[in-house]
N, C-alpha and C. Protein backbone atom coordinates (compact mmCIF):
# COMPACT_ATOMS: atom_id res chain seq x y z
N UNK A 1 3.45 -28.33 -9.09
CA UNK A 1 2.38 -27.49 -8.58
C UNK A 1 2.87 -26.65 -7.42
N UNK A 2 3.62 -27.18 -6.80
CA UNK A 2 4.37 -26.56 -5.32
C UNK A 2 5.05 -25.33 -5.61
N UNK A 3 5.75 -25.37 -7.25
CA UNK A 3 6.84 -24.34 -7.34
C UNK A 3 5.37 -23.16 -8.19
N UNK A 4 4.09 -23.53 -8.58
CA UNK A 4 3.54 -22.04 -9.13
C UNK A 4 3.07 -21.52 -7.69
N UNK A 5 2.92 -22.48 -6.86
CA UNK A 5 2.35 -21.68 -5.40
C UNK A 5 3.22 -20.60 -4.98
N UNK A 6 4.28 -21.27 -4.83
CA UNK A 6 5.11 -20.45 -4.08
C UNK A 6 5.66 -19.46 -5.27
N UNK A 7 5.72 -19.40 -6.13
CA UNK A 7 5.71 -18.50 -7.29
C UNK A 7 4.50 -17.64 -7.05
N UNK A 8 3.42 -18.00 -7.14
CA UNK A 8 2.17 -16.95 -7.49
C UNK A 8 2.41 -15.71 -5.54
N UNK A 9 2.58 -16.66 -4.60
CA UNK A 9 2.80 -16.04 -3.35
C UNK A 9 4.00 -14.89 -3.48
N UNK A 10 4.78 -15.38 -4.37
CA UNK A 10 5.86 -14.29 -4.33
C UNK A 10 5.61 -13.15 -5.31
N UNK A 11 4.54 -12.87 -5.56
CA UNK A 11 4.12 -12.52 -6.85
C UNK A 11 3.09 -11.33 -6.27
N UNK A 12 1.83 -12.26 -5.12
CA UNK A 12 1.26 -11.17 -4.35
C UNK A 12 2.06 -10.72 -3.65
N UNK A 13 3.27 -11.01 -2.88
CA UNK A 13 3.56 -10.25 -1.87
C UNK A 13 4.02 -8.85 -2.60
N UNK A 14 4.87 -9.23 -3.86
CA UNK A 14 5.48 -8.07 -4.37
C UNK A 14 4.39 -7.09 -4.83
N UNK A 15 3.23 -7.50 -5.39
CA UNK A 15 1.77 -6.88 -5.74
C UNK A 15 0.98 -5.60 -4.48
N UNK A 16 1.77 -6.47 -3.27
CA UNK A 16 1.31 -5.97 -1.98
C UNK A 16 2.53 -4.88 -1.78
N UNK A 17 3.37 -5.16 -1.49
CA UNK A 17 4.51 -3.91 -1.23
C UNK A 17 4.64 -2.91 -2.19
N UNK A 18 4.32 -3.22 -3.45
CA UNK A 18 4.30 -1.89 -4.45
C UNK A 18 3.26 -1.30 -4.40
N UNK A 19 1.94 -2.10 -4.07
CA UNK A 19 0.76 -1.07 -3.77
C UNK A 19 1.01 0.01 -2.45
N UNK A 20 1.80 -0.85 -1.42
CA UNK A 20 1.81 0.11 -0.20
C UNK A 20 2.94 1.14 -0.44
N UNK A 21 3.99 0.94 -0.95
CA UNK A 21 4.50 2.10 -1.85
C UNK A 21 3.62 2.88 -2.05
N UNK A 22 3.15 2.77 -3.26
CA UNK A 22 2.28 3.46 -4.02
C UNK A 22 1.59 4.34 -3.02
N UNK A 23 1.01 3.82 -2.02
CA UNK A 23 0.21 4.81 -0.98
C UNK A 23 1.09 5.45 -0.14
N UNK A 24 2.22 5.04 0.01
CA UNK A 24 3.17 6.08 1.03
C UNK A 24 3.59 7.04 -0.01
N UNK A 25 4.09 7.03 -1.47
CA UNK A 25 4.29 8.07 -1.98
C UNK A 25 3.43 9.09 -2.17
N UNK A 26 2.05 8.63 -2.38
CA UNK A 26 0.83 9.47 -2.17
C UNK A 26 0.69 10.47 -1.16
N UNK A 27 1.44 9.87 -0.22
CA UNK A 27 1.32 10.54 1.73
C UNK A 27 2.55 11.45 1.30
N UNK A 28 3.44 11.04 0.74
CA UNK A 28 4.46 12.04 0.67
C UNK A 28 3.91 13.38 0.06
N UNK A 29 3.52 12.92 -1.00
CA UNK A 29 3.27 14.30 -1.82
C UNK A 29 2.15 14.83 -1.29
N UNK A 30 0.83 14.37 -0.45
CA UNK A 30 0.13 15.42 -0.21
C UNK A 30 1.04 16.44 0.88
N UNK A 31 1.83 15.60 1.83
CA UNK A 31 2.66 16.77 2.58
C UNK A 31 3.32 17.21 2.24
N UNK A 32 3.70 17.29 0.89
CA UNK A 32 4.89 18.65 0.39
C UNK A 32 3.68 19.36 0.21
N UNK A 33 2.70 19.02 -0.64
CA UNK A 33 1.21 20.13 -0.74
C UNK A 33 0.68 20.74 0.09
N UNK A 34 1.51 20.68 1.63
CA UNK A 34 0.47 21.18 2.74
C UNK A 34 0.03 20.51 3.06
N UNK A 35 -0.70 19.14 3.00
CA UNK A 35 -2.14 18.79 2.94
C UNK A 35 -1.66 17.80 4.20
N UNK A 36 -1.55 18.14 5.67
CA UNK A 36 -0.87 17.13 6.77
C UNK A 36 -1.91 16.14 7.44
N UNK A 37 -1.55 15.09 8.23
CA UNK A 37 -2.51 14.37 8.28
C UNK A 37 -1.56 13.65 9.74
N UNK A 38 -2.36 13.29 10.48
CA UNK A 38 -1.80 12.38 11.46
C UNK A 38 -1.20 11.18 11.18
N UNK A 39 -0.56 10.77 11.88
CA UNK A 39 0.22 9.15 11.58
C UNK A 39 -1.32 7.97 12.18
N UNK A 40 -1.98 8.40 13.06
CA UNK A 40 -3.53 7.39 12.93
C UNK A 40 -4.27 8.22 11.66
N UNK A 41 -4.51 8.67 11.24
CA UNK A 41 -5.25 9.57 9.98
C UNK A 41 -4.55 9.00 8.91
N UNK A 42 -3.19 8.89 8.63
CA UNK A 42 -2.32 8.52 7.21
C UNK A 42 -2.53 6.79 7.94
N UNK A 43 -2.92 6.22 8.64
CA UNK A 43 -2.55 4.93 8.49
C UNK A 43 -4.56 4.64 8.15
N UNK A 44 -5.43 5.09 8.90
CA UNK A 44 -6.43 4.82 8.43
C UNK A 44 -6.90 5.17 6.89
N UNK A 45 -6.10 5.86 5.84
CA UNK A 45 -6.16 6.06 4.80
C UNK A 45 -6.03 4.82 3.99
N UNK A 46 -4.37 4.86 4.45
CA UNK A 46 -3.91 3.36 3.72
C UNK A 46 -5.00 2.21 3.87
N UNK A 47 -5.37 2.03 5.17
CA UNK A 47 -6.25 0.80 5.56
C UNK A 47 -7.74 0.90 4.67
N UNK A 48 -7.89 2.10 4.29
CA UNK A 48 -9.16 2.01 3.74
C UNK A 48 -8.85 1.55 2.10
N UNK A 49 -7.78 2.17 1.73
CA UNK A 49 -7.51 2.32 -0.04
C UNK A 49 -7.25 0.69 0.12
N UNK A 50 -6.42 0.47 1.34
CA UNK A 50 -5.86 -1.40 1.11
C UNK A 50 -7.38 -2.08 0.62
N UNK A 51 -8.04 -1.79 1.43
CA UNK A 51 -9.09 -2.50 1.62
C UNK A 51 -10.12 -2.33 0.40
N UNK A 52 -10.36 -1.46 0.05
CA UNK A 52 -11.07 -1.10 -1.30
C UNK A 52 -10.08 -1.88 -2.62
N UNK A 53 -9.14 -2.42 -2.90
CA UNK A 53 -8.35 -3.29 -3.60
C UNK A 53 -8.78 -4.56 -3.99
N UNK A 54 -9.28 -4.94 -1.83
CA UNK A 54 -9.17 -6.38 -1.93
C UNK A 54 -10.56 -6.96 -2.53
């Protein structure tokens, strides 16, 4: 039982870093589009999309 825990944990974390990927590439491409945003503005983004996930 010990080894699916720590299996399933390694499983969200990777679930978690590819989603936050996923939102920094997002940030990338709206600023090649122009579309600029503050570093508190691009982090309250992420925090909201994180949060709409959970």
């Amino acid at each position: 039982m010990e080894i699916a825990v720590k299996t399933m944990d390694e499983v969200n974390g990777k679930i978690a870093m590819e989603t936050l990927f996923s939102y920094l590439d997002k940030g990338i491409d709206d600023m090649e589009a122009g579309k600029m945003h503050t570093a508190d503005e691009a982090f309250r983004i992420i925090r909201e999309r994180m949060n709409n996930e959970l």
